[in-house]
Every structure is written in C-alpha cells, then in structure tokens.
Protein backbone atom coordinates (compact mmCIF):
# COMPACT_ATOMS: atom_id res chain seq x y z
CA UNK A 1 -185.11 167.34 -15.83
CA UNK A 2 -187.26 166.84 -18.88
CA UNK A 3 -191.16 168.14 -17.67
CA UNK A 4 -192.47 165.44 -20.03
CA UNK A 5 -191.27 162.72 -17.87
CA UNK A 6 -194.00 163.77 -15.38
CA UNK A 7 -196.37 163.82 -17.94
CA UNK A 8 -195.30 160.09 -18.56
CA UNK A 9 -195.31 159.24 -14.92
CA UNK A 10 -198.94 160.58 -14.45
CA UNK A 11 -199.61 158.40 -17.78
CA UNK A 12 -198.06 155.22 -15.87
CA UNK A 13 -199.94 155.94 -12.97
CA UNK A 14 -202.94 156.52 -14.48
CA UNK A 15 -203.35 153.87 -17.09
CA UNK A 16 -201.34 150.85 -14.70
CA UNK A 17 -198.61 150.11 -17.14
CA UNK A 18 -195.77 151.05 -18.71
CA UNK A 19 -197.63 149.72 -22.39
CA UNK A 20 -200.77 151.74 -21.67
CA UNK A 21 -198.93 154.91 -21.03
CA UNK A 22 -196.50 154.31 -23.62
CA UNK A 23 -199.89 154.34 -26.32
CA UNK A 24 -201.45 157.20 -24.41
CA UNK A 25 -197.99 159.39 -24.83
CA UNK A 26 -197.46 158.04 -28.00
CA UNK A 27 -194.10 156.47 -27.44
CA UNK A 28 -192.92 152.89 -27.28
CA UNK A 29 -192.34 151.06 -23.86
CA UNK A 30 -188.77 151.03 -23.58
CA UNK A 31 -188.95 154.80 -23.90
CA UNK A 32 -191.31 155.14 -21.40
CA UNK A 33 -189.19 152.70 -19.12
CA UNK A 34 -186.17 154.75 -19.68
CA UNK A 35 -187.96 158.04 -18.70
CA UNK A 36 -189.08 156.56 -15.40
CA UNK A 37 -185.73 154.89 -14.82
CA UNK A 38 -184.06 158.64 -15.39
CA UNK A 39 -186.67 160.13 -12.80
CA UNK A 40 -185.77 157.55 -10.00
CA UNK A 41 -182.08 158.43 -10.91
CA UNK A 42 -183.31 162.16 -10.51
CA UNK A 43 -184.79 161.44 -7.20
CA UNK A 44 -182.90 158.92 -5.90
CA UNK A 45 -185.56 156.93 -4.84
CA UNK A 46 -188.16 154.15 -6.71
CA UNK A 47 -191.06 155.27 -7.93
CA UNK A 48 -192.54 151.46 -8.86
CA UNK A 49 -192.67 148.50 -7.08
CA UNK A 50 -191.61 145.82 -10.36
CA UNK A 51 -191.95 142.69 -8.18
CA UNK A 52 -195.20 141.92 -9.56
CA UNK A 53 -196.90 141.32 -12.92
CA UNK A 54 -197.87 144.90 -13.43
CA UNK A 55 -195.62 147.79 -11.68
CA UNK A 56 -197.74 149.53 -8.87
CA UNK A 57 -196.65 153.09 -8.23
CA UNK A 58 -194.84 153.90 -4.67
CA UNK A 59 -195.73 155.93 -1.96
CA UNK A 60 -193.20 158.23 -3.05
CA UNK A 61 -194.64 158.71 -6.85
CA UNK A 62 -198.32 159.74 -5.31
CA UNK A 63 -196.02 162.38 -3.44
CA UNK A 64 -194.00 163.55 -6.54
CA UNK A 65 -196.96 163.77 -8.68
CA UNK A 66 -198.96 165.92 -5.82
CA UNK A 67 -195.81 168.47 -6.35
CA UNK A 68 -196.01 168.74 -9.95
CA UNK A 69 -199.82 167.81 -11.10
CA UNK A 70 -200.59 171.44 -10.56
CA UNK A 71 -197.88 172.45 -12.56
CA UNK A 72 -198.49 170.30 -15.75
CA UNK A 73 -202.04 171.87 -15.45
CA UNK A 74 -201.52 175.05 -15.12
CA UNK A 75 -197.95 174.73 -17.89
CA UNK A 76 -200.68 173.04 -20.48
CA UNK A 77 -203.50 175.50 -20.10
CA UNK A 78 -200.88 178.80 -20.26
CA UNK A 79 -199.78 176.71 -23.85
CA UNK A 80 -203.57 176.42 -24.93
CA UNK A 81 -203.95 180.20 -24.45
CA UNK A 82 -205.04 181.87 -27.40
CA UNK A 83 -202.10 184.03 -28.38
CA UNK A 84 -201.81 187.05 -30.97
CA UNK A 85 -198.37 186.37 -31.52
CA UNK A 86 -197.17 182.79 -33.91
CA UNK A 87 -193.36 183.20 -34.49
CA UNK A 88 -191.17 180.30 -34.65
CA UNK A 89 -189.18 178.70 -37.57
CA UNK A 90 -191.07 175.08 -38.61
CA UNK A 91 -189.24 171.99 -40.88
CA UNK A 92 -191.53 170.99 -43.01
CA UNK A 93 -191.17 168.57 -45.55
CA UNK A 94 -192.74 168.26 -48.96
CA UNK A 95 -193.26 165.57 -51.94
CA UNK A 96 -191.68 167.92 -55.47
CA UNK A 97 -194.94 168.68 -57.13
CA UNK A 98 -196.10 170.30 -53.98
CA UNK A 99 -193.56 172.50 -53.30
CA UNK A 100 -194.60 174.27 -57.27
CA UNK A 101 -198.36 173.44 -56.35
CA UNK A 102 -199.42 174.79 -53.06
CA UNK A 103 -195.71 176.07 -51.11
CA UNK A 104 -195.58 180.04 -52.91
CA UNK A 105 -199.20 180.68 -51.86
CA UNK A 106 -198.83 179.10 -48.30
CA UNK A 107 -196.06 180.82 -47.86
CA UNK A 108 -197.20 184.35 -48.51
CA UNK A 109 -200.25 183.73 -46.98
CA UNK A 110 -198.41 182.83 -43.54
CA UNK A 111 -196.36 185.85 -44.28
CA UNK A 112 -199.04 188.22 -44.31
CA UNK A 113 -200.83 187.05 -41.11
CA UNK A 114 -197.79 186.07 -39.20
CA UNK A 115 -194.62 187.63 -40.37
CA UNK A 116 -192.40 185.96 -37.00
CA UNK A 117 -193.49 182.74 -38.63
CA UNK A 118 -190.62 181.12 -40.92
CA UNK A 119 -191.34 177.92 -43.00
CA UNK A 120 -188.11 175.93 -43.83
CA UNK A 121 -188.89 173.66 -46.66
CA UNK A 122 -187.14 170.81 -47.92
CA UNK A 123 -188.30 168.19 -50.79
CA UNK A 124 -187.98 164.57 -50.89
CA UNK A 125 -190.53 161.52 -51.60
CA UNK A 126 -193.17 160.69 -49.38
CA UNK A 127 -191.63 157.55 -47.51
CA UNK A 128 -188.51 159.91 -46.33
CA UNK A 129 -190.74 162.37 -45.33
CA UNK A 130 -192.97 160.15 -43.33
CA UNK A 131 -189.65 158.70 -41.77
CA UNK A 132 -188.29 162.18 -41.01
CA UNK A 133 -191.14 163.41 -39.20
CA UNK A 134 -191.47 160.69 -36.98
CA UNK A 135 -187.64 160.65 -36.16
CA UNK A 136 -188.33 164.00 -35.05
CA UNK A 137 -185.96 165.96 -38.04
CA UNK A 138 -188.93 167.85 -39.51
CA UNK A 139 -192.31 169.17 -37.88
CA UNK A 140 -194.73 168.34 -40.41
CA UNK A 141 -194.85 167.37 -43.88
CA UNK A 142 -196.58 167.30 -47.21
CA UNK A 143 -197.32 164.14 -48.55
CA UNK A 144 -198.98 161.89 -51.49
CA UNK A 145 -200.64 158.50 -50.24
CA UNK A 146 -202.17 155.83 -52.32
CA UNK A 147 -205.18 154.98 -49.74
CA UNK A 148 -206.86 156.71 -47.40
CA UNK A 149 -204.83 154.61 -45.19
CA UNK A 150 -202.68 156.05 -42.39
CA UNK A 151 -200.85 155.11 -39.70
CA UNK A 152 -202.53 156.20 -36.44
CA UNK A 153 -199.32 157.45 -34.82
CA UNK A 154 -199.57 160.53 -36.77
CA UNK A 155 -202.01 163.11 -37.55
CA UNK A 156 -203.71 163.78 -41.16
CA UNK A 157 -205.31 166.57 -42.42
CA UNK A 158 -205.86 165.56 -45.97
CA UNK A 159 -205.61 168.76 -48.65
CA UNK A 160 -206.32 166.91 -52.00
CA UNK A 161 -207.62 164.25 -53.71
CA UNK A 162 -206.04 163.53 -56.97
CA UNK A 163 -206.80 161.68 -60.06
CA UNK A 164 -204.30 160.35 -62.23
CA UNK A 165 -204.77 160.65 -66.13
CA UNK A 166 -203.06 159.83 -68.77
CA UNK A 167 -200.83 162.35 -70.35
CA UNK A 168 -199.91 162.35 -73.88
CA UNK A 169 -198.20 164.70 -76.44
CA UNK A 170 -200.08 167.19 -77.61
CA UNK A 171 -200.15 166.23 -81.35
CA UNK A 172 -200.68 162.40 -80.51
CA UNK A 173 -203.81 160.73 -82.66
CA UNK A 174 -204.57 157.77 -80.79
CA UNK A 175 -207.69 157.97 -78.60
CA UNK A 176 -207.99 155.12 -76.07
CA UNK A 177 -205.01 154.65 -73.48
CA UNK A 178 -204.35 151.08 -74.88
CA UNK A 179 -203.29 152.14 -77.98
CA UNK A 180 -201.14 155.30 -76.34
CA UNK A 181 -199.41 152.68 -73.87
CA UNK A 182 -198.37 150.70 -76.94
CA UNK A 183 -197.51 153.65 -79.85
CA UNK A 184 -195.53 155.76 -77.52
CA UNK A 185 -192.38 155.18 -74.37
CA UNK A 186 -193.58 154.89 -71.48
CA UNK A 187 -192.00 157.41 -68.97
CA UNK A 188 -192.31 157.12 -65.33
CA UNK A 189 -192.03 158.67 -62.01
CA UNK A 190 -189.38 157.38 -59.58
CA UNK A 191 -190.41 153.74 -59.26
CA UNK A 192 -190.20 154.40 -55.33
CA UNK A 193 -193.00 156.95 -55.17
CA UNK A 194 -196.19 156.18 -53.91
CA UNK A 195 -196.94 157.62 -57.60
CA UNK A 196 -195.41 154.89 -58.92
CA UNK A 197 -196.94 152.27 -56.79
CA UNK A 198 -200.34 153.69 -57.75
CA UNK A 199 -199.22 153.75 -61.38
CA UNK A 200 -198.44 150.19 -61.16
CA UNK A 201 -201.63 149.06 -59.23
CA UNK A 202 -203.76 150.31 -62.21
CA UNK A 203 -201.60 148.39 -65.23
CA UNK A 204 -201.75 145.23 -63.43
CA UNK A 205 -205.79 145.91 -62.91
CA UNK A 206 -206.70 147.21 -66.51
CA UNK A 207 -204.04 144.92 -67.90
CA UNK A 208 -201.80 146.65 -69.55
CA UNK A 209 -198.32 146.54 -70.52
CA UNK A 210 -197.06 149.78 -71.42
CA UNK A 211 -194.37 149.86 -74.39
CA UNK A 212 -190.79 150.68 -72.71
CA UNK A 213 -189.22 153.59 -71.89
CA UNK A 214 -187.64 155.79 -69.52
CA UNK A 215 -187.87 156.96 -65.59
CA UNK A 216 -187.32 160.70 -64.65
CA UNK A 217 -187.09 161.69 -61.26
CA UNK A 218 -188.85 165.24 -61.65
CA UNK A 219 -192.94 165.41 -62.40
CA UNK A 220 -191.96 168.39 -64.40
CA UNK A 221 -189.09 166.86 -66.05
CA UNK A 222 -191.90 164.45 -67.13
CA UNK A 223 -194.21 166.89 -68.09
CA UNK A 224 -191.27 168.71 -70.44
CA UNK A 225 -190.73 165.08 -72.11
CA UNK A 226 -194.12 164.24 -72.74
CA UNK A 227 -195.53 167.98 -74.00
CA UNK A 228 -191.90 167.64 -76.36
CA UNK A 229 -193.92 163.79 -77.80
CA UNK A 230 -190.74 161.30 -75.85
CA UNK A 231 -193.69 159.26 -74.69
CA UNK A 232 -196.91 159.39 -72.26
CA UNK A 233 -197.19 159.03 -68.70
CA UNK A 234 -199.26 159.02 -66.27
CA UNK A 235 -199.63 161.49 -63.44
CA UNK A 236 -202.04 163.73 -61.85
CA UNK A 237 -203.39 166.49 -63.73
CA UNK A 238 -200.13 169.17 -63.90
CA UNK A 239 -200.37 172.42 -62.79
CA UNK A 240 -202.02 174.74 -65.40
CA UNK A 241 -199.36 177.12 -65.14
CA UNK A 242 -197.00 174.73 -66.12
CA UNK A 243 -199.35 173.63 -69.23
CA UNK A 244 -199.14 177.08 -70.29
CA UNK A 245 -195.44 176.35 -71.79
CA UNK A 246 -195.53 172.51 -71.79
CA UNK A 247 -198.81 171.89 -73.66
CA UNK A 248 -200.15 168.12 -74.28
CA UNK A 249 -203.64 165.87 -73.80
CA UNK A 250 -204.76 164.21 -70.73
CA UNK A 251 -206.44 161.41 -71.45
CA UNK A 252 -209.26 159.54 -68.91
CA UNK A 253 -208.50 156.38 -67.27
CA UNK A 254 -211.86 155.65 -67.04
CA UNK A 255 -213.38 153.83 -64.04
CA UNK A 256 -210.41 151.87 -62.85
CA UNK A 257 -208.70 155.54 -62.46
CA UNK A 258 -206.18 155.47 -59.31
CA UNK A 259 -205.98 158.40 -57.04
CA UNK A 260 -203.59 160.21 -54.91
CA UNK A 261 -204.13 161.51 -51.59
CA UNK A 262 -202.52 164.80 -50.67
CA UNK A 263 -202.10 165.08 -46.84
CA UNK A 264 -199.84 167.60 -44.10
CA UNK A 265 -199.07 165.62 -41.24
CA UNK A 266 -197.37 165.92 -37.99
CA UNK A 267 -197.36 164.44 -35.10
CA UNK A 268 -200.24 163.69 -32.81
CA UNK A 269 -198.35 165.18 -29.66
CA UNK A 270 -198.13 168.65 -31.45
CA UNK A 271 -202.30 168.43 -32.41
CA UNK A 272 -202.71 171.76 -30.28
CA UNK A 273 -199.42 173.60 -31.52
CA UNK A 274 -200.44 177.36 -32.42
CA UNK A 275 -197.54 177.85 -34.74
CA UNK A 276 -198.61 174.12 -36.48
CA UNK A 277 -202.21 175.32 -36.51
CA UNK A 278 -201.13 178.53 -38.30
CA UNK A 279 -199.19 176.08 -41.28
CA UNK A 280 -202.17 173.98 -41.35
CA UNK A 281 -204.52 177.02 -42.05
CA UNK A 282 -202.01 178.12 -44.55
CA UNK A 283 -202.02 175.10 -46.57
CA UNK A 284 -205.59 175.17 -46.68
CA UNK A 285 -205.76 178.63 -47.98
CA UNK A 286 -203.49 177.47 -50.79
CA UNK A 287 -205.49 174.17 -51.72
CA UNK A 288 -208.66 176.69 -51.90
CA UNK A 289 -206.36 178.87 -54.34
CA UNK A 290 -205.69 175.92 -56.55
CA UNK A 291 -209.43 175.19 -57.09
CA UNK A 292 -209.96 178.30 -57.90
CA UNK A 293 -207.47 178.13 -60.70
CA UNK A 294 -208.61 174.98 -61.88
CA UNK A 295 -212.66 176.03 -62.01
C-alpha cells in the first residue's frame, strides 16, 4: 500500500473534503477519491460515511489514522534530516540555450560537492517541459517565461531575467531597429517558444512589421545566420563565448524592450527534496558564473 494514501486520508480528515485535501496534497479530486476508494479496498471496510453533502470520516478512519499518524511523523522528520550524503539520478529538463548557458557549470559544480549525484538532461521548449514535469516524466526543469506569471501548482525559483535586443550583422549600417526590420530578413525562433510569443508581443506594441524571412529552430543556428549578415533577429543577449566566433551588433529595443524569465521548477510536493535542493544550489552557482562573465 502506497504510504501517501495516509497522508491523503489525514488531508481528508483534516480539511472535511475530498476538494480541500485534494488542494492541500496538490492533486485533483478524483485522485484523491481513488486513493481513498483503494484504502477501503485495502481494509475492507469504509472509511467515509458519503450519505451526506460532505463525507464525514468513520469510526474506523480515526482508528487507522491513530496506527499510522506516528508513522508519517516520524517517516517525514527522518526525510527532513540533514544528511551528508545527496546521491540519486534527477530528469531534468531544459529550454536549448540553457543547456550551452548555465548546464556545464551546474554540472561540475554538483560533481564536485556531490559526486553520487547524476543529472540526466534532456532539451525541449518550455511548454513540453512544463507538461513533462507535471506528468511526472522529469523532476525539474529549466525554463523561459514571458511574465512573471506562474502557475501555483508548481514551484519557481527564478535564475534570470533577460532582455531581448536586437541582433544584427556585424557590418550592418543602419542604426534604429525600424530601419534593420525593413533592410534585412527577419529570422525567428520557433514560432512556439515563449521567445517567440514575446517577440511577437513587442512588434505588435512598437508597430512594426519586420521584412520576411526565415524560422530556425536553434538560438545558435540563429546566431550563425545573423553574425554570417542572412538577416536580424531578435533574442536575448547570446552567450559571449559564442560571440567570440559568431560576431555581430545588438541593438536596444528601447523602452518597450520584452523580457524573458529564466526559472527551475519542480514540483511543490518535492519543496524539501535534499537531492532537488542540491540542483537548485547548483543552478544558482552557475547563474552567479554567468554574471561574472558578462561584468
């Protein structure tokens, strides 16, 4: 039997429904339903009296939850333990320009303060991840949002805050981002990207209808094109590293400027994990190594 279905039943007998404990356990009702309907399967016996309005716990679920109350406790406070040891293997997800930005130094940083640790990394745009992690297929991800908004099922550390600019090939003579829009192909980011969707918030606000061109599915790809004059773009500010060998201008966007927020999130249940504490801390360490490099 699954321990968490005690958990729930405390939650049902606590709160007085199956739709409080469902938001308290962060599930939806018909799983919490199902759970309890398993445990009086388990048993043998009811737990709820569903005659009326709202459920009301029987006899016999005061007596199960006297067994195993003690338990839970003492099961949750052995978990909260501080603990030299983080090993595990975690699925974490990650948007492309991520996994080149801020991956290599979380990595080694994870690997040199807890070797048993293993990140498994695996790239795809934010909306997959987002679905992912809530269908339970990855522990935490990496993602860009266009708002600070966020849905309150999850948990958010943000990492970054990113402006977009304007990038244009490095021997381009036009100065305002009008006249770039209109002299050069317009080349853009995977029109399902929250990218994208940012991208396309600003045109419609500064009003501007960028000449026609292409879409490229890799931020570097579209770094490559626009540093080899195919067109402009815009995108947050590339990784300097990358500059190094794809030189080119970024241009201001001025006051209606979009931005990007870069946040690792997982889900609220797991708030207290040591091993997803670890990740989180190693993600930070890497944003704090990008700053450096950018000054």
């Amino acid at each position: 039997m699954n321990l968490t279905f005690f958990a729930t039943l405390n939650a049902v007998i606590k709160g007085g429904s199956f739709a409080k404990a469902a938001a308290d356990m962060h599930l939806s009702p018909s799983a919490v339903s199902l759970q309890m309907k398993r445990l009086e399967e388990h048993f043998g016996q009811l737990l709820f009296d569903r005659s009326a309005a709202n459920v009301r716990p029987t006899p016999f679920a005061y007596q199960v939850m006297d067994v195993v109350d003690g338990a839970l406790q003492g099961l949750e406070a052995l978990r909260r333990k501080p603990t030299t040891l983080i090993a595990g293997d975690v699925r974490i997800g990650l948007i492309e320009s991520m996994q080149a930005l801020l991956l290599a130094d979380a990595m080694r940083h994870l690997q040199q303060r807890h070797p048993a640790l293993a990140l498994n990394p695996l790239r795809d745009s934010s909306r997959a991840l987002l679905r992912a992690l809530k269908e339970g297929t990855i522990d935490m991800a990496v993602v860009a949002l266009p708002s600070e908004a966020r849905d309150r099922r999850l948990d958010w550390m943000p990492l970054l805050q990113e402006e977009l600019v304007l990038l244009a090939p490095p021997g381009s003579v036009e100065t305002s981002v009008s006249a770039l829009l209109q002299s050069h192909p317009f080349i853009r980011f995977d029109k399902g990207s929250n990218l994208n969707k940012a991208v396309a918030g600003y045109l419609s606000r500064a009003r501007l209808a960028p000449r026609a061109g292409f879409e490229l599915q890799s931020s570097q790809a579209v770094v490559a094109m626009v540093s080899a004059g195919l067109g402009v773009s815009i995108q947050w500010r590339p990784d300097r590293r990358l500059t190094v060998g794809y030189p080119l201008r970024e241009v201001s966007l001025g006051k209606l400027a979009p931005s990007l927020y870069i946040t690792i999130v997982s889900r609220k249940p797991d708030r207290d994990s040591h091993v997803l504490n670890a990740v989180r801390d190693a993600f930070q360490h890497a944003v704090a190594i990008e700053l450096l490099r950018r000054g």
